[in-house]
N, C-alpha and C. Protein backbone atom coordinates (compact mmCIF):
# COMPACT_ATOMS: atom_id res chain seq x y z
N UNK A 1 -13.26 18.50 -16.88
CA UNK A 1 -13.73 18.20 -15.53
C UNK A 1 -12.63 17.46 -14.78
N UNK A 2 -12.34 18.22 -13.26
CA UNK A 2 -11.36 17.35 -12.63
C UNK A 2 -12.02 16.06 -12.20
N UNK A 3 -10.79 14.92 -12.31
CA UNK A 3 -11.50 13.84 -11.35
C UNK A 3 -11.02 13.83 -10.34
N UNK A 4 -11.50 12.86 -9.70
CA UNK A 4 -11.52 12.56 -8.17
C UNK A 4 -10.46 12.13 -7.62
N UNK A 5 -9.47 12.35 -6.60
CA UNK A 5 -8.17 11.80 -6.26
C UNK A 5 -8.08 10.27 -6.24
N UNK A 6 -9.01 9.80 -5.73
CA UNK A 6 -9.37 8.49 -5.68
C UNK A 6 -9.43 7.61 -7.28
N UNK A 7 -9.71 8.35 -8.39
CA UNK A 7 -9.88 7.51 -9.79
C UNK A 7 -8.33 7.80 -10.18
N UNK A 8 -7.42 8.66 -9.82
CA UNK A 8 -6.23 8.20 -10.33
C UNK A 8 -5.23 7.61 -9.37
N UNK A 9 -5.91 6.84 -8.69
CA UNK A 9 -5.24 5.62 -7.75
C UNK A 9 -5.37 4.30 -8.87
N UNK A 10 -4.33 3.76 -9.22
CA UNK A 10 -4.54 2.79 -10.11
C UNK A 10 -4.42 1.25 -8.85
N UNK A 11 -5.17 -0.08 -9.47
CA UNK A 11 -5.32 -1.14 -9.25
C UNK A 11 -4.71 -2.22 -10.17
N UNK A 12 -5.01 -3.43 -9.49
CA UNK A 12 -4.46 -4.20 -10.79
C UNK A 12 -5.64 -4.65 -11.55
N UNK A 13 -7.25 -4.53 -10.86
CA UNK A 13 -8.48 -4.77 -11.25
C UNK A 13 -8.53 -3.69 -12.51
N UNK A 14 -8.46 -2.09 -12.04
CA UNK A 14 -8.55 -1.37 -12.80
C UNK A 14 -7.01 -0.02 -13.09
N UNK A 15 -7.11 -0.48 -14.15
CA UNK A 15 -6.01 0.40 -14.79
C UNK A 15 -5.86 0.68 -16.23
N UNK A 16 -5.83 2.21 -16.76
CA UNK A 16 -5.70 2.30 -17.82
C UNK A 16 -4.78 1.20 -18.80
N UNK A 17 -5.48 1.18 -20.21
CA UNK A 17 -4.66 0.29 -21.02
C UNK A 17 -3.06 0.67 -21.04
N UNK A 18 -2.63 1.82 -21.00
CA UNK A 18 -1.46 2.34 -20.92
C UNK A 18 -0.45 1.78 -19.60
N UNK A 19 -1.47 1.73 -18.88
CA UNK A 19 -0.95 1.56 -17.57
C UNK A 19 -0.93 -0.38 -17.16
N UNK A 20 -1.70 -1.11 -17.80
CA UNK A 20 -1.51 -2.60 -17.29
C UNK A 20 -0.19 -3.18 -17.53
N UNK A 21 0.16 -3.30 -18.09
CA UNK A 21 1.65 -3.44 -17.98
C UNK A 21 2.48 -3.23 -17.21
N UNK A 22 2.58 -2.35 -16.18
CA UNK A 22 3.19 -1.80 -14.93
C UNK A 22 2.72 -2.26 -13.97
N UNK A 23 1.41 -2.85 -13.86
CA UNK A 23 1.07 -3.43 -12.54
C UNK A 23 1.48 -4.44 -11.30
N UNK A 24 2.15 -5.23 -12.10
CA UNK A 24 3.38 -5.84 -11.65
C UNK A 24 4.15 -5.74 -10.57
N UNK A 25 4.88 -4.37 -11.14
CA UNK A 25 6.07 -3.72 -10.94
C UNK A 25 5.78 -3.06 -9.78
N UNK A 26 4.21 -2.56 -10.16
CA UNK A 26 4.19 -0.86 -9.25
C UNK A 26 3.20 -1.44 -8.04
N UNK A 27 2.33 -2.34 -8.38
CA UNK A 27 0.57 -2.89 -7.04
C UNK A 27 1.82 -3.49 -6.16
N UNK A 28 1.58 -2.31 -4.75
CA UNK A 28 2.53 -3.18 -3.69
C UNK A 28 1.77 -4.57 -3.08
N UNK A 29 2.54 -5.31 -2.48
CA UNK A 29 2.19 -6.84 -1.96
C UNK A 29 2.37 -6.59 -0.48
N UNK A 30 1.46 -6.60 0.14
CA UNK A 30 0.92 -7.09 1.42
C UNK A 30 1.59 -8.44 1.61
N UNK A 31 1.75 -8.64 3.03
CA UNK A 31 2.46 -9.80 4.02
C UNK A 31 1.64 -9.49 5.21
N UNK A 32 0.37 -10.02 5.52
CA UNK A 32 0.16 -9.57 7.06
C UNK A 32 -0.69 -11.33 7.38
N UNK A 33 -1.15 -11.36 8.59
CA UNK A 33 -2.05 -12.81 9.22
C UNK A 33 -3.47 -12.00 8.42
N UNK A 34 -4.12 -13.31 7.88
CA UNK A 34 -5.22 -12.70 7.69
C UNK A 34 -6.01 -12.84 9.02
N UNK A 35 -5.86 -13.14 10.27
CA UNK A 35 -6.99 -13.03 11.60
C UNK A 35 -5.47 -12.52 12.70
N UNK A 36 -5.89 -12.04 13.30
CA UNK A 36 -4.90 -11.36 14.58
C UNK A 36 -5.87 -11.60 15.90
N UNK A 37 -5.35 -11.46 17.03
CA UNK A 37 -5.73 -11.26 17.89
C UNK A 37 -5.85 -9.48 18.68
N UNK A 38 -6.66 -8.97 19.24
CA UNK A 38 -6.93 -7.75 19.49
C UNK A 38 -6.45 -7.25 20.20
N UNK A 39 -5.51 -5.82 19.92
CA UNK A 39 -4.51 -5.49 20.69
C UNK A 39 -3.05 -6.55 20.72
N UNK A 40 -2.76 -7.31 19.90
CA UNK A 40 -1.62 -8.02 20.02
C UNK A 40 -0.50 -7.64 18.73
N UNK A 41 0.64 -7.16 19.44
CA UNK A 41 1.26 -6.51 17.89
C UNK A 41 1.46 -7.52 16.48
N UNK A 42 1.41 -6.88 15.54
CA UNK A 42 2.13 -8.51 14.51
C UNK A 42 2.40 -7.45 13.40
N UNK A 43 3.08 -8.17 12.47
CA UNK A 43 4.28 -7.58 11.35
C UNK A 43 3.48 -7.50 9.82
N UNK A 44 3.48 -6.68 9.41
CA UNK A 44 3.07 -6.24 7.75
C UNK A 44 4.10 -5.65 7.46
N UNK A 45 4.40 -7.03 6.49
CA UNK A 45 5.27 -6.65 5.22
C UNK A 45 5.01 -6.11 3.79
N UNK A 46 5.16 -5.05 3.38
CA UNK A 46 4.74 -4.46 1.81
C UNK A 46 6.22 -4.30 1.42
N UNK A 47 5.95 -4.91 -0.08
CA UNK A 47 6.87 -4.76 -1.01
C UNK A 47 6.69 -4.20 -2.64
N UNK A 48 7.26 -3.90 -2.76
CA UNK A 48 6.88 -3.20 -4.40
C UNK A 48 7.79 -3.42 -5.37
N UNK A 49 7.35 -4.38 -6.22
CA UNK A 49 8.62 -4.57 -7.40
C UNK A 49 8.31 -6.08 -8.21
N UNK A 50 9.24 -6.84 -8.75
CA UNK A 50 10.62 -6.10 -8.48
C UNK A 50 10.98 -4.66 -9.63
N UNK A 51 11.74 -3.55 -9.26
CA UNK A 51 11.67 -2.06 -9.28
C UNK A 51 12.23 -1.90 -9.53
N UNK A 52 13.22 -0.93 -10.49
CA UNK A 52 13.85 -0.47 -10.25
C UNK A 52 14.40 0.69 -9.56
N UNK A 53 15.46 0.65 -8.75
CA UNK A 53 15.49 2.14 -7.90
C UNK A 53 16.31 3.17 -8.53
N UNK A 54 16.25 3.66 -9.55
CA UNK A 54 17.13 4.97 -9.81
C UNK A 54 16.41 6.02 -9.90
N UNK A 55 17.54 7.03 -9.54
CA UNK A 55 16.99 8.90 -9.73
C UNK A 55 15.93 8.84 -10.71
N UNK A 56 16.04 8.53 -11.63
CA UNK A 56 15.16 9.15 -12.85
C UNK A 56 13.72 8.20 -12.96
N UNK A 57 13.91 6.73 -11.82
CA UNK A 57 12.55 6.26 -11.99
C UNK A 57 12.37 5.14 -10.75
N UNK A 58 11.80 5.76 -9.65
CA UNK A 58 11.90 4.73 -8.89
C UNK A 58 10.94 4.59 -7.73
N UNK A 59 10.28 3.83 -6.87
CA UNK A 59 9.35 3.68 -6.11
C UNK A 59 9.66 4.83 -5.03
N UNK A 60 9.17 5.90 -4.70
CA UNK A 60 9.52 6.61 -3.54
C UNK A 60 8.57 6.63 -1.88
N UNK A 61 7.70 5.94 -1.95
CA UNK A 61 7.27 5.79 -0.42
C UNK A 61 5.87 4.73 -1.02
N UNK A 62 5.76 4.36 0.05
CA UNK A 62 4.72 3.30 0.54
C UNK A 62 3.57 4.35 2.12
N UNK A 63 2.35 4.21 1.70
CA UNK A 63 1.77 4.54 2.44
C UNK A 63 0.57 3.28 3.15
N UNK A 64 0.14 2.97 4.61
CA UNK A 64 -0.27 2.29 4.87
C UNK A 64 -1.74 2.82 5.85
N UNK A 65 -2.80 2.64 4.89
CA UNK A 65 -4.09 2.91 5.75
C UNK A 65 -5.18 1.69 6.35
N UNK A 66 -5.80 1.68 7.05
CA UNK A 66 -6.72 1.03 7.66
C UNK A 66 -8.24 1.64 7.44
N UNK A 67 -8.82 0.61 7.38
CA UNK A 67 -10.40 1.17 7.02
C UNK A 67 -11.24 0.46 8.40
N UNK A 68 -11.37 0.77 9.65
CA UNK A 68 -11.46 0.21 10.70
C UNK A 68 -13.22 -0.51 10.74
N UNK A 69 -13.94 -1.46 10.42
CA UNK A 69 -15.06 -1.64 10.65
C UNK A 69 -15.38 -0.66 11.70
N UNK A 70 -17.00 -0.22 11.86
CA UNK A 70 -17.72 0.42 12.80
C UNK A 70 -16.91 1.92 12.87
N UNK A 71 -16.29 2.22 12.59
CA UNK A 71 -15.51 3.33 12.82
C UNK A 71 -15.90 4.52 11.58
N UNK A 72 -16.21 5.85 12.06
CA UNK A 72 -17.66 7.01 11.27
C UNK A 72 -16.50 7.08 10.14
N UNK A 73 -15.29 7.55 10.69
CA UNK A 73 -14.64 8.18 9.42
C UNK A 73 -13.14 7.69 9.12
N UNK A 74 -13.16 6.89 8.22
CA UNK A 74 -12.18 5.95 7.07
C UNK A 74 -11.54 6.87 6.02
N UNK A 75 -10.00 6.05 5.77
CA UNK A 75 -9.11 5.51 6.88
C UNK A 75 -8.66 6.08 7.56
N UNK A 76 -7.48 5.00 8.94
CA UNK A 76 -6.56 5.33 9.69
C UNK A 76 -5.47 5.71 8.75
N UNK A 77 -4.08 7.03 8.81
CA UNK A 77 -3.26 6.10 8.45
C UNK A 77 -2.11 5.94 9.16
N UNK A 78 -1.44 4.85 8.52
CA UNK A 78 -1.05 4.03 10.07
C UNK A 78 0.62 4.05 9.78
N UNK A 79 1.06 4.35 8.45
CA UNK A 79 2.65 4.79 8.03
C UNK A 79 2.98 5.23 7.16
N UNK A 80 3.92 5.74 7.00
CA UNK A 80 4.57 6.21 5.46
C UNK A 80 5.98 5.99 5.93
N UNK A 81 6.82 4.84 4.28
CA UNK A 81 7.54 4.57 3.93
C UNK A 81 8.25 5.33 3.02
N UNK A 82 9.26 6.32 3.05
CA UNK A 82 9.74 6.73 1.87
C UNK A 82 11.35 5.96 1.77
N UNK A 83 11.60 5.90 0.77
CA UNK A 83 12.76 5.42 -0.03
C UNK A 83 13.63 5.97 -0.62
N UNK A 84 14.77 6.13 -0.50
CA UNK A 84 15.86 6.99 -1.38
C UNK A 84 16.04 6.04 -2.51
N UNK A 85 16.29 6.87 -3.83
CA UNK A 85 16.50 5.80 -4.73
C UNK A 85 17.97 5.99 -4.72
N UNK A 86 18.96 4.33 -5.54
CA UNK A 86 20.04 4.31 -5.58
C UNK A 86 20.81 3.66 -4.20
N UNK A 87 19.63 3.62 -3.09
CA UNK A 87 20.74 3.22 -1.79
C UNK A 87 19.27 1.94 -1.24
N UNK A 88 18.59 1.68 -1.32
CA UNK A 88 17.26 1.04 -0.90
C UNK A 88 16.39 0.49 -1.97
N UNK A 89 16.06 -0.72 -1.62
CA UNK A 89 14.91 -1.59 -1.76
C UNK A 89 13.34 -1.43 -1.62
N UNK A 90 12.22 -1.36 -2.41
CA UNK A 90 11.03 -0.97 -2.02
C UNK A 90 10.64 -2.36 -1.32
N UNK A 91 11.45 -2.26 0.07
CA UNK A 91 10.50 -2.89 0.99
C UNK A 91 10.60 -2.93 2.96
N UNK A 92 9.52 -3.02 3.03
CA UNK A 92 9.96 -2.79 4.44
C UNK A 92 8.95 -3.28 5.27
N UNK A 93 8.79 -3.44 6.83
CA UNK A 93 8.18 -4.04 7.47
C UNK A 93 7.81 -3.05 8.89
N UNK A 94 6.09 -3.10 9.18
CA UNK A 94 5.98 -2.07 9.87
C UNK A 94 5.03 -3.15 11.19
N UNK A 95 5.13 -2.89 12.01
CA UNK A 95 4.56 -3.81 13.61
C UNK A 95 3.16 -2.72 14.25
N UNK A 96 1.97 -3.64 13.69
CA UNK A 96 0.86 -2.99 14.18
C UNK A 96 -0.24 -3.49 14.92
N UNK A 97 -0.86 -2.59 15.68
CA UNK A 97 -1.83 -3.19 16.45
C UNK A 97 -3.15 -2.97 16.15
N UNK A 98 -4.00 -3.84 15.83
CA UNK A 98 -5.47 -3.00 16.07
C UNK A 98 -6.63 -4.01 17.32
N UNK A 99 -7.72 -3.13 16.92
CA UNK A 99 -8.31 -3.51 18.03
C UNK A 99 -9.87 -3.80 17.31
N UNK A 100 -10.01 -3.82 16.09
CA UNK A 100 -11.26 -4.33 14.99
C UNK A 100 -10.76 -4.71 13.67
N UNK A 101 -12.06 -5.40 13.30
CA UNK A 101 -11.18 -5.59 11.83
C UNK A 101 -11.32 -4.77 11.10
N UNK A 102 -10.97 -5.00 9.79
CA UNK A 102 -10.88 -3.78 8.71
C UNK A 102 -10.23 -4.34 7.12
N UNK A 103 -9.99 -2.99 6.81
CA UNK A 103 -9.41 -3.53 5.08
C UNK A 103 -7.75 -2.44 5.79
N UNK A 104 -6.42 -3.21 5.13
CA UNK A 104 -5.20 -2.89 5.26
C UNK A 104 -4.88 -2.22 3.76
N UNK A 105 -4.70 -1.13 3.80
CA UNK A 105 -4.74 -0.57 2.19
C UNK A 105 -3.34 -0.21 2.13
N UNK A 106 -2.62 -0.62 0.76
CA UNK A 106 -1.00 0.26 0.69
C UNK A 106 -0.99 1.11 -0.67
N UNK A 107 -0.48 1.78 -0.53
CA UNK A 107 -0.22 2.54 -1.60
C UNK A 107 0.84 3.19 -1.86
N UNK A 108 1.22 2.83 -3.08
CA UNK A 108 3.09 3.14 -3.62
C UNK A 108 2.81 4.07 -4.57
N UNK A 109 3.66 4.80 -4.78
CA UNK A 109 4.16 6.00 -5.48
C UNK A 109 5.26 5.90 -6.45
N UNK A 110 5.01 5.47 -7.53
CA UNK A 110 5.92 5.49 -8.58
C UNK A 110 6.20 7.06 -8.89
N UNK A 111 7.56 7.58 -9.31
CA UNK A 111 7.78 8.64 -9.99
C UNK A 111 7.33 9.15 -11.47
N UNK A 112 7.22 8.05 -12.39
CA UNK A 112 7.21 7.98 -13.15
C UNK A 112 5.55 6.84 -13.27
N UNK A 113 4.83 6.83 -12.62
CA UNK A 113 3.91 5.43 -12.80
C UNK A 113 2.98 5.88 -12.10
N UNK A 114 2.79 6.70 -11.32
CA UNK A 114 1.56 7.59 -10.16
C UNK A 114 1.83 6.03 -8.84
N UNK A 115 0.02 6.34 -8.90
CA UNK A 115 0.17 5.61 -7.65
C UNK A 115 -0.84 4.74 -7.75
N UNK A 116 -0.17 3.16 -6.68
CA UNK A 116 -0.95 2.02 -6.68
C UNK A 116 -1.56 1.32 -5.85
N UNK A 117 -2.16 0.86 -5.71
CA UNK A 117 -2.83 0.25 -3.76
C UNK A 117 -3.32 -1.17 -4.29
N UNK A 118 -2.92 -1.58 -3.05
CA UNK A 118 -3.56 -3.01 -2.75
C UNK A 118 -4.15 -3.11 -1.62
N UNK A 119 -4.65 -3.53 -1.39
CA UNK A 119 -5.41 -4.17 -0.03
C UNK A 119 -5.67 -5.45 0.75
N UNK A 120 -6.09 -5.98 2.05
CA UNK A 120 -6.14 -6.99 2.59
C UNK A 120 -6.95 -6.99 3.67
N UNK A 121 -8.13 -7.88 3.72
CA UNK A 121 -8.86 -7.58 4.81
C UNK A 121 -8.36 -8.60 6.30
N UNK A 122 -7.98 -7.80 7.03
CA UNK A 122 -7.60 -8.54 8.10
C UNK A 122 -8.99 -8.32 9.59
N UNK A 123 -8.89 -9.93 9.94
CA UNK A 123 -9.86 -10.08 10.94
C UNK A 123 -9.52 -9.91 12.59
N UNK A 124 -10.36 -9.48 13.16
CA UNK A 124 -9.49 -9.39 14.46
C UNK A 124 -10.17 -9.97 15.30
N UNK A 125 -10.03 -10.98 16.15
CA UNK A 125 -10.42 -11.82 17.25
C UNK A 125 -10.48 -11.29 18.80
C-alpha cells in the first residue's frame, strides 16, 4: 500500500529510528517575529545544518508554505530556495507579508535524507 506524501515528510517529533539521527542536520530552523503587524513586510530566516554541501550529499532547496487561518484551502506557498552544492550554504532569507495569522511551514530536501519541515506559528496584528 502506497502512503501518503505527507507520512514521508519527516519531523523531529516523528521520524523513523533510522532516520533520528539526522534530524539535526536536516529539520530546517525558522527565524521569523512570532506577532507581525498586517500587511507590514518582515524577514524569515531558514537554515538547514550544519550540512554538508557536496555533489554526492547535500541540502538542495528549502520550500516555504503558509497555512493562512480562515482561509478554505491550505497552504500558501510562498518560496522555493534551491542550492547548488559545492558553491552555497543552506541558508537564506526571504521578506514576507501577510495579512492573517497562520502556521509558517519549511521544508528541506536532503539528497540523500528525503525531506524535513518545521514550522512556526506566527500572529498577525
Amino acid at each position: 500500500m502506497a502512503k501518503k506524501f505527507g507520512d514521508l515528510i519527516y519531523t523531529q517529533e516523528e521520524a523513523p529510528e533510522q532516520a533520528i539521527s539526522k534530524a539535526e542536520t536536516h529539520t530546517p530552523k525558522i527565524e521569523a517575529p512570532d506577532t507581525v503587524k498586517a500587511g507590514e513586510p518582515f524577514t524569515v530566516k531558514v537554515a538547514v545544518g550544519p550540512h554538508e554541501m557536496k555533489a554526492h550529499h547535500s541540502i538542495r532547496y528549502v520550500e516555504l508554505w503558509f497555512a493562512e487561518e480562515g482561509r478554505p484551502f491550505n497552504p500558501v506557498k510562498i518560496a522555493t530556495i534551491v542550492w547548488e552544492p559545492e558553491y552555497t550554504v543552506a541558508e537564506a532569507s526571504v521578506t514576507v507579508t501577510l495579512k492573517k495569522s497562520g502556521v509558517l511551514y519549511a521544508i528541506s530536501y536532503c539528497n540523500l535524507h528525503g525531506l524535513w519541515e518545521a514550522r512556526k506559528e506566527i500572529k498577525v496584528e
